[in-house]
C-alpha atoms as a PDB file:
ATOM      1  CA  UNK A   1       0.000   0.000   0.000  1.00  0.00           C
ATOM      2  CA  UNK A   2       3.142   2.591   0.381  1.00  0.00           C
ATOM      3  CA  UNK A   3       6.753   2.846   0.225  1.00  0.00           C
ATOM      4  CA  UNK A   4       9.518   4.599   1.928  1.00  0.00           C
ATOM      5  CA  UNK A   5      12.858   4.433   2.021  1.00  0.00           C
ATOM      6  CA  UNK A   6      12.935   4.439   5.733  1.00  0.00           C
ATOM      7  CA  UNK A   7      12.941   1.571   8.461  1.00  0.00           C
ATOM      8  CA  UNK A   8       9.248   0.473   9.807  1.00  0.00           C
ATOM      9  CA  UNK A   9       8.709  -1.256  13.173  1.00  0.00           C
ATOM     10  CA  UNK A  10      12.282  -1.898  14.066  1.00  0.00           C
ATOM     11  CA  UNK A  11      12.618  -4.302  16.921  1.00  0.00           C
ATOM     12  CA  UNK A  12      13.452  -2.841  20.306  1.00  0.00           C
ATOM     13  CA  UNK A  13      12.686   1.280  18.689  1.00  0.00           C
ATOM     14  CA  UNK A  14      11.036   2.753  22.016  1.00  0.00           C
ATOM     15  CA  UNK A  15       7.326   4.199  20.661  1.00  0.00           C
ATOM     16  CA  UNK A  16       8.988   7.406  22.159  1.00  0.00           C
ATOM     17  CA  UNK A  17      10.966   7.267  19.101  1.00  0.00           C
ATOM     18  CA  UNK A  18       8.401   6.426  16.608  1.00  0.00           C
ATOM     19  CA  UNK A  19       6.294   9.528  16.356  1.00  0.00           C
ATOM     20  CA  UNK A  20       6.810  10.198  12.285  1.00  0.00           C
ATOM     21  CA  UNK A  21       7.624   8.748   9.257  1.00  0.00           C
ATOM     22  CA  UNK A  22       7.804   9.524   5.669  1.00  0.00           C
ATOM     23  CA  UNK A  23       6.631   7.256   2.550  1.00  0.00           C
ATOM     24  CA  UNK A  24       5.058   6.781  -0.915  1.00  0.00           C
ATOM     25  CA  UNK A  25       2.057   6.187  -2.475  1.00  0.00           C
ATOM     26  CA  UNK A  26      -0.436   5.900  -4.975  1.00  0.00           C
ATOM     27  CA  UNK A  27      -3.347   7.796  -5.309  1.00  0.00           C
ATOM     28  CA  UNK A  28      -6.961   6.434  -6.385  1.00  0.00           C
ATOM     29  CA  UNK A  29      -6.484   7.568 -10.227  1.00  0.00           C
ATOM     30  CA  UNK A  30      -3.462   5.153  -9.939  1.00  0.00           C
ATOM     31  CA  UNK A  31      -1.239   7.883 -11.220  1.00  0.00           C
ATOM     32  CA  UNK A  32      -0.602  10.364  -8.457  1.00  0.00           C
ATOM     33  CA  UNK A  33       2.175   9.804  -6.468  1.00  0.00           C
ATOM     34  CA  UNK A  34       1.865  11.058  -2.395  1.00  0.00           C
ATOM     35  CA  UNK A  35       5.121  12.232  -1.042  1.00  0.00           C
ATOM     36  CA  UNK A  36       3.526  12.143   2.007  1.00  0.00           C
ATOM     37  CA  UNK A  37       4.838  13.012   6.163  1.00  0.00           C
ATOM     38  CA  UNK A  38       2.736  11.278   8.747  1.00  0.00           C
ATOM     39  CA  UNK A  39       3.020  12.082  12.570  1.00  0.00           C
ATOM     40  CA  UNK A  40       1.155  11.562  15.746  1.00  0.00           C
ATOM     41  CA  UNK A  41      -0.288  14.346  17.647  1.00  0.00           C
ATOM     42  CA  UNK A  42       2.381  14.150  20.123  1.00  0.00           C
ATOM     43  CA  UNK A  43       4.732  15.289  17.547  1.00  0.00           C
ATOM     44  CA  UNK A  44       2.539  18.197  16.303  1.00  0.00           C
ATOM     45  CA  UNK A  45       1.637  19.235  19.899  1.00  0.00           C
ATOM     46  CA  UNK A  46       5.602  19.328  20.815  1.00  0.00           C
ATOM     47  CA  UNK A  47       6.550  21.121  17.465  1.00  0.00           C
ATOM     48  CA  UNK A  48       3.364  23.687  17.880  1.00  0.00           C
ATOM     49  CA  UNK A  49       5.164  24.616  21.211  1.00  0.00           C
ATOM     50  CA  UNK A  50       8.556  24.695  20.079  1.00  0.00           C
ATOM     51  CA  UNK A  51       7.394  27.516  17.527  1.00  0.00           C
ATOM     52  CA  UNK A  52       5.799  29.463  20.124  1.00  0.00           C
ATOM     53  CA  UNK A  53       8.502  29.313  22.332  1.00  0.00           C
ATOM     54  CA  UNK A  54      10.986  30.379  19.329  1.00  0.00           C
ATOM     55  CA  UNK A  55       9.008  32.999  18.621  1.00  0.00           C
ATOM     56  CA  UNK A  56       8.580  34.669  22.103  1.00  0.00           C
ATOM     57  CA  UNK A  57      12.094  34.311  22.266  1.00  0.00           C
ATOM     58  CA  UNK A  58      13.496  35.676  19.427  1.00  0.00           C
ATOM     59  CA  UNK A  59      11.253  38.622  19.320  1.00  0.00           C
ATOM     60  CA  UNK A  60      12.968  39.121  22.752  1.00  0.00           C
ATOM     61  CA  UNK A  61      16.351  39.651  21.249  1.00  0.00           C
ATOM     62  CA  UNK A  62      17.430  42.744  19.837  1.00  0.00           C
ATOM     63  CA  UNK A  63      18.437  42.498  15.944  1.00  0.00           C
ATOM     64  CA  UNK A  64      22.316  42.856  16.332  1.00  0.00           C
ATOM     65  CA  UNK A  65      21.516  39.665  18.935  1.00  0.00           C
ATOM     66  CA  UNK A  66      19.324  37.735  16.711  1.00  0.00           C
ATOM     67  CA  UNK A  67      22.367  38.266  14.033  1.00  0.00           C
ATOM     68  CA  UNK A  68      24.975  36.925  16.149  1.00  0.00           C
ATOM     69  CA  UNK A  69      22.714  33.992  17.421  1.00  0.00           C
ATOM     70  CA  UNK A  70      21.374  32.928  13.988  1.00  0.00           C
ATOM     71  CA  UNK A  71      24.663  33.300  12.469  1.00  0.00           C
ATOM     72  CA  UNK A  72      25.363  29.660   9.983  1.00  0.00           C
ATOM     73  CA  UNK A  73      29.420  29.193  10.505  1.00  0.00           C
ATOM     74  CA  UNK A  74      31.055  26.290   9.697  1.00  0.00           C
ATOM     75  CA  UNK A  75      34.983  24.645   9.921  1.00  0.00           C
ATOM     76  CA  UNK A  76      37.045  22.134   8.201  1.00  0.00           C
ATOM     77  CA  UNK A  77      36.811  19.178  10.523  1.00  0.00           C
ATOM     78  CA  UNK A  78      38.319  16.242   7.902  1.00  0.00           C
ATOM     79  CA  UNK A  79      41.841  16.998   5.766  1.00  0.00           C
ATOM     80  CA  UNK A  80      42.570  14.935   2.822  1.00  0.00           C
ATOM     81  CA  UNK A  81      46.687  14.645   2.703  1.00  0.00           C
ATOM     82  CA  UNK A  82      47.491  17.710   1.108  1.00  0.00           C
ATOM     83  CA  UNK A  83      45.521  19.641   3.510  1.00  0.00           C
ATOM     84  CA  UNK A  84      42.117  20.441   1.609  1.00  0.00           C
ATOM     85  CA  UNK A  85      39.262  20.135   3.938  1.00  0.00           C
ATOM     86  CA  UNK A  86      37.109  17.104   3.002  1.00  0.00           C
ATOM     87  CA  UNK A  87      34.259  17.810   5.200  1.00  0.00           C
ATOM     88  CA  UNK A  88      32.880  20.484   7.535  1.00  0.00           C
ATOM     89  CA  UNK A  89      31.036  20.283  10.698  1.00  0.00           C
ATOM     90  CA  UNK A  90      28.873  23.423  12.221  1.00  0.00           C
ATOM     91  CA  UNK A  91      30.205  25.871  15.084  1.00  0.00           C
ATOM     92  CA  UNK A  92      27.927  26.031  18.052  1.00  0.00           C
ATOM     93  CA  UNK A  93      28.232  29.241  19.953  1.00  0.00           C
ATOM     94  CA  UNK A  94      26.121  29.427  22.996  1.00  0.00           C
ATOM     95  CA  UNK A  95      25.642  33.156  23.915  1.00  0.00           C
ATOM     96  CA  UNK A  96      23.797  34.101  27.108  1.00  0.00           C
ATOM     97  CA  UNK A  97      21.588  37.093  27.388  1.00  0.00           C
ATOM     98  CA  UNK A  98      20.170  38.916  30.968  1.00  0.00           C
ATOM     99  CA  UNK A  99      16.595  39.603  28.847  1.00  0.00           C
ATOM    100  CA  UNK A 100      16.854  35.564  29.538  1.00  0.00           C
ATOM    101  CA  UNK A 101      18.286  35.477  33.135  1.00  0.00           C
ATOM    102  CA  UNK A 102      21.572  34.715  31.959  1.00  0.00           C
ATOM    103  CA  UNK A 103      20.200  31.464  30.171  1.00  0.00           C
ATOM    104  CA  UNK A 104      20.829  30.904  26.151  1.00  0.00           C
ATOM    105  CA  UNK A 105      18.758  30.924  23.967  1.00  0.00           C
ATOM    106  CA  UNK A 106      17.969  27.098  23.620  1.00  0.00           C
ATOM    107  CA  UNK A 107      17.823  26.790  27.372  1.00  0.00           C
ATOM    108  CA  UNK A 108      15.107  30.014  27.621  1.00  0.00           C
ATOM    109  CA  UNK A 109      13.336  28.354  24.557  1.00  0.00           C
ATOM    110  CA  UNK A 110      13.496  24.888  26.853  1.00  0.00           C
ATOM    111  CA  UNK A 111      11.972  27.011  29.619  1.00  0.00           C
ATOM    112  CA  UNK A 112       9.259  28.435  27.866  1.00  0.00           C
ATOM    113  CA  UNK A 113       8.276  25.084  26.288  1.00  0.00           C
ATOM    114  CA  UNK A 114       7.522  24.026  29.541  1.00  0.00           C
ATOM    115  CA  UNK A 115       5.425  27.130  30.924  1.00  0.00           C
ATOM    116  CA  UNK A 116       3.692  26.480  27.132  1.00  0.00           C
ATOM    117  CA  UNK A 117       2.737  23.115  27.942  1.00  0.00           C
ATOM    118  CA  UNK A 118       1.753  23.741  31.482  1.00  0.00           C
ATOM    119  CA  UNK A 119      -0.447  27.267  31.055  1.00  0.00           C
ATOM    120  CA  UNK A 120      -1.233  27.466  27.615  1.00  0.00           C
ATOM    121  CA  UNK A 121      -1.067  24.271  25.530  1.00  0.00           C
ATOM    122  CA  UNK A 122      -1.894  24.745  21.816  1.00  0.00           C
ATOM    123  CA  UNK A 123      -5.107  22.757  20.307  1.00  0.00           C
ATOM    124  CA  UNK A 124      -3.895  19.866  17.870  1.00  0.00           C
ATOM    125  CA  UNK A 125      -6.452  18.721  15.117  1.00  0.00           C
ATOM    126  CA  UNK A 126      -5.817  15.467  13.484  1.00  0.00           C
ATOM    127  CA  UNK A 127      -5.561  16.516   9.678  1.00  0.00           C
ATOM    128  CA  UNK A 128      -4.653  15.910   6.043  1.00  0.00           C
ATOM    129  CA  UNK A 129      -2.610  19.245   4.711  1.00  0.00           C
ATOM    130  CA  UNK A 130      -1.729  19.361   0.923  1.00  0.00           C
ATOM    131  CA  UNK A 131       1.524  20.457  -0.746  1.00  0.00           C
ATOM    132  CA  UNK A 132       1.900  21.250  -4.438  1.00  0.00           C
ATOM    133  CA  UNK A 133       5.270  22.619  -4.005  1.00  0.00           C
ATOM    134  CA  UNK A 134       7.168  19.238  -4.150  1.00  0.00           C
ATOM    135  CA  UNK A 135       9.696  18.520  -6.534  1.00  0.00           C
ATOM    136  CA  UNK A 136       8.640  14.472  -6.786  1.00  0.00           C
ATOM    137  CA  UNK A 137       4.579  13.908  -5.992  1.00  0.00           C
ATOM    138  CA  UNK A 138       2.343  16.051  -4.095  1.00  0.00           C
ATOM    139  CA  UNK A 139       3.084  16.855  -0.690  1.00  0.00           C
ATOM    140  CA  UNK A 140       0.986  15.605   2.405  1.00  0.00           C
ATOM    141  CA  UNK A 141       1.155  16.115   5.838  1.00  0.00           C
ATOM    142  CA  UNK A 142      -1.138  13.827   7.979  1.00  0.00           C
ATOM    143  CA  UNK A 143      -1.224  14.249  11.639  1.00  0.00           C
ATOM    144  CA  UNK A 144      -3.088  10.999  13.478  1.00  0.00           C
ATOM    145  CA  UNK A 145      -4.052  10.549  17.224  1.00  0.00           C
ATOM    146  CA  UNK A 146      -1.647   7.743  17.454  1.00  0.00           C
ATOM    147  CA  UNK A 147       0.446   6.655  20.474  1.00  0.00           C
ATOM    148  CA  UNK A 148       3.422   5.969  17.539  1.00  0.00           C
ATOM    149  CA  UNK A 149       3.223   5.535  14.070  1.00  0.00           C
ATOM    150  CA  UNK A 150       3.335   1.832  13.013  1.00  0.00           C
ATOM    151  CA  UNK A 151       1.926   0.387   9.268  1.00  0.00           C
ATOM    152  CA  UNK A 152      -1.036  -0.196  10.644  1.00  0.00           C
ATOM    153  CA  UNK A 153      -1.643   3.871  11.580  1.00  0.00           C
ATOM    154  CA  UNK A 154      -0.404   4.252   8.198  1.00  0.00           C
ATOM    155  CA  UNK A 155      -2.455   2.114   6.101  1.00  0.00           C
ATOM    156  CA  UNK A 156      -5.560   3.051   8.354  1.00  0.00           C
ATOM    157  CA  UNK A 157      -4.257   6.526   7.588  1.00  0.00           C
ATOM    158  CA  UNK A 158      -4.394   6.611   4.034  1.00  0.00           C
ATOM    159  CA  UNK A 159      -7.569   4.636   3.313  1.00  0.00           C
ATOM    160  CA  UNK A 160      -8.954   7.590   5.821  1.00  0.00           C
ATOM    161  CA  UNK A 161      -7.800  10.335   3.151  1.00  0.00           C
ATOM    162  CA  UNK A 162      -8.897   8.203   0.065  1.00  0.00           C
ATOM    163  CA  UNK A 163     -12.303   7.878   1.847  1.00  0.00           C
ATOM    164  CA  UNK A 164     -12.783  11.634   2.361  1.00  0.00           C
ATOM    165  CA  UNK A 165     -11.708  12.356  -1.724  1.00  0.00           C
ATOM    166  CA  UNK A 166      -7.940  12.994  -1.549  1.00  0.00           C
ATOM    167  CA  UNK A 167      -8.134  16.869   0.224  1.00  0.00           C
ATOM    168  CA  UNK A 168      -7.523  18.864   2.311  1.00  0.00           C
ATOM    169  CA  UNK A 169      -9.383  18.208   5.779  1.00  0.00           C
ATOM    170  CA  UNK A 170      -8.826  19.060   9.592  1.00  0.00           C
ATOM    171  CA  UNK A 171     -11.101  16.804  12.533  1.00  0.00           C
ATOM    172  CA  UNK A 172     -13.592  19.279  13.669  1.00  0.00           C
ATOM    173  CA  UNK A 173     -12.562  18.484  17.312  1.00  0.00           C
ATOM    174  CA  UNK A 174      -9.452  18.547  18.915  1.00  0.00           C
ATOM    175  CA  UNK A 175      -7.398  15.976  20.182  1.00  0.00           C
ATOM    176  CA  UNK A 176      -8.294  15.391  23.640  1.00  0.00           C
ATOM    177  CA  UNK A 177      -5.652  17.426  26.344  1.00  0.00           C
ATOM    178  CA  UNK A 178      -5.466  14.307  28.096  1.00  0.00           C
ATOM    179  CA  UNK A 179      -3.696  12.430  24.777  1.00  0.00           C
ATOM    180  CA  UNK A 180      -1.639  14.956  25.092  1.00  0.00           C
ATOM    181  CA  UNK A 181       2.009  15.205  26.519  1.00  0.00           C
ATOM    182  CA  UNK A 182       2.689  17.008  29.992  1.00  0.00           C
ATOM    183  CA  UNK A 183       6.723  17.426  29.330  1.00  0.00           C
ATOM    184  CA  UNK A 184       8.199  18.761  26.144  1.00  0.00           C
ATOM    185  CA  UNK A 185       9.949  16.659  24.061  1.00  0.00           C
ATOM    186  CA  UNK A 186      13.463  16.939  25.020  1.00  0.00           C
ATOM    187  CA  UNK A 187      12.629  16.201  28.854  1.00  0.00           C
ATOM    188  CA  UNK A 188      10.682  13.325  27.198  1.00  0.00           C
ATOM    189  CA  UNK A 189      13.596  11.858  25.837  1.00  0.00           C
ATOM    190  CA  UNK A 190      15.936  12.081  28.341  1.00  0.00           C
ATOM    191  CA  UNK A 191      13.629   9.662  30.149  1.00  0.00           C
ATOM    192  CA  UNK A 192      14.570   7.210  27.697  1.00  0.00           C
ATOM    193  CA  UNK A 193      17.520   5.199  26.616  1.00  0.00           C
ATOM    194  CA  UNK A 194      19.294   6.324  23.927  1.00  0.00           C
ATOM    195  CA  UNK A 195      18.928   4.925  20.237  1.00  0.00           C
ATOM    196  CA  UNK A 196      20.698   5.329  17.725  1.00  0.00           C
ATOM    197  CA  UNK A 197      19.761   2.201  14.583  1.00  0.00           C
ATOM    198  CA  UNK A 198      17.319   3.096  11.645  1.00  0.00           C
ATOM    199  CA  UNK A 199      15.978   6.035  11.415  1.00  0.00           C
ATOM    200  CA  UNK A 200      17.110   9.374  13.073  1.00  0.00           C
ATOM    201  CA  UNK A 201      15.509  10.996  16.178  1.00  0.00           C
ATOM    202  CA  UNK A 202      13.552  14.618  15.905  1.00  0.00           C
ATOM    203  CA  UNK A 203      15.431  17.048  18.420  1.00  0.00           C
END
């Protein structure tokens, strides 16, 4: 029913770890291709509140500050034998601001995550979101109220959006605060043990 070039139901994954996954496939005419993005509403609730939390933050920071913290540098971190880099690997700067009690800026976003989940949790709709701008098929983003995405959440998933005619469409009721998560994702993980086989880990 789909394809992907990523690793499904790996023994041992924690669900923790299985909250999206990407595949291929075919729509009803046979001919459309679905480049499609599926993720639970875990996921979507914890990347809803990273936004806002970016986004309080940032507009916190003067624009000299946002330069220096947004700033893309990169070094040589691999030689070949006559001294040409190879490969390069990103510079991390962590720069700490008083507007954020001394913190950085990834540790103030951190905080404010939390106070997000706590006080003011965003509402998360189970949906089907359309994408025309793809290079290779049209684009879909499906969010589910899944405890982890598995082929079975998938292939329920996409007989769902064939059923309702291949659109765009968002549940008319939220998904219930109490399927939601209490701790932000990276507090979530580091409750977990580490894994590393298959596919990589959001964060």
């Amino acid at each position: 029913m789909f394809t992907s070039h990523l690793v499904l139901n790996e023994p041992g994954r924690p669900p923790l770890y299985n909250q999206w996954f990407d595949f291929f496939f075919l729509g009803q005419d046979k001919f459309t291709i679905w480049n499609a993005f599926i993720f639970t509403a875990q996921a979507a609730f914890w990347d809803e509140v990273k936004d806002l939390a970016s986004e309080r933050a940032r507009k916190m920071l003067s624009s000299e500050e946002r330069e220096k913290e947004f700033k893309f540098e990169m070094e040589p971190a691999e030689f070949d034998a006559w001294g040409k880099p190879l490969t390069y690997s990103m510079i991390f700067r962590d720069y700490t601001y008083p507007q954020f009690n001394g913190m950085t800026y990834r540790d103030y976003c951190r905080q404010l995550e939390r106070e997000i989940i706590i006080s003011e949790p965003p509402a998360i709709h189970e949906s089907f979101k359309l994408d025309h701008g793809y290079e290779y098929g049209i684009g879909l983003r499906i969010v589910v109220d899944a405890e982890e995405i598995t082929q079975s959440v998938i292939e329920q998933a996409i007989l769902r959006f064939k059923e309702l005619g291949e659109t765009d469409w968002q549940a008319a009721t939220p998904v219930p605060r109490e399927r939601l998560p209490l701790k932000t994702e990276h507090d979530s993980l580091a409750e977990v043990e580490p894994w590393s086989p298959g596919l990589p880990v959001r964060e």
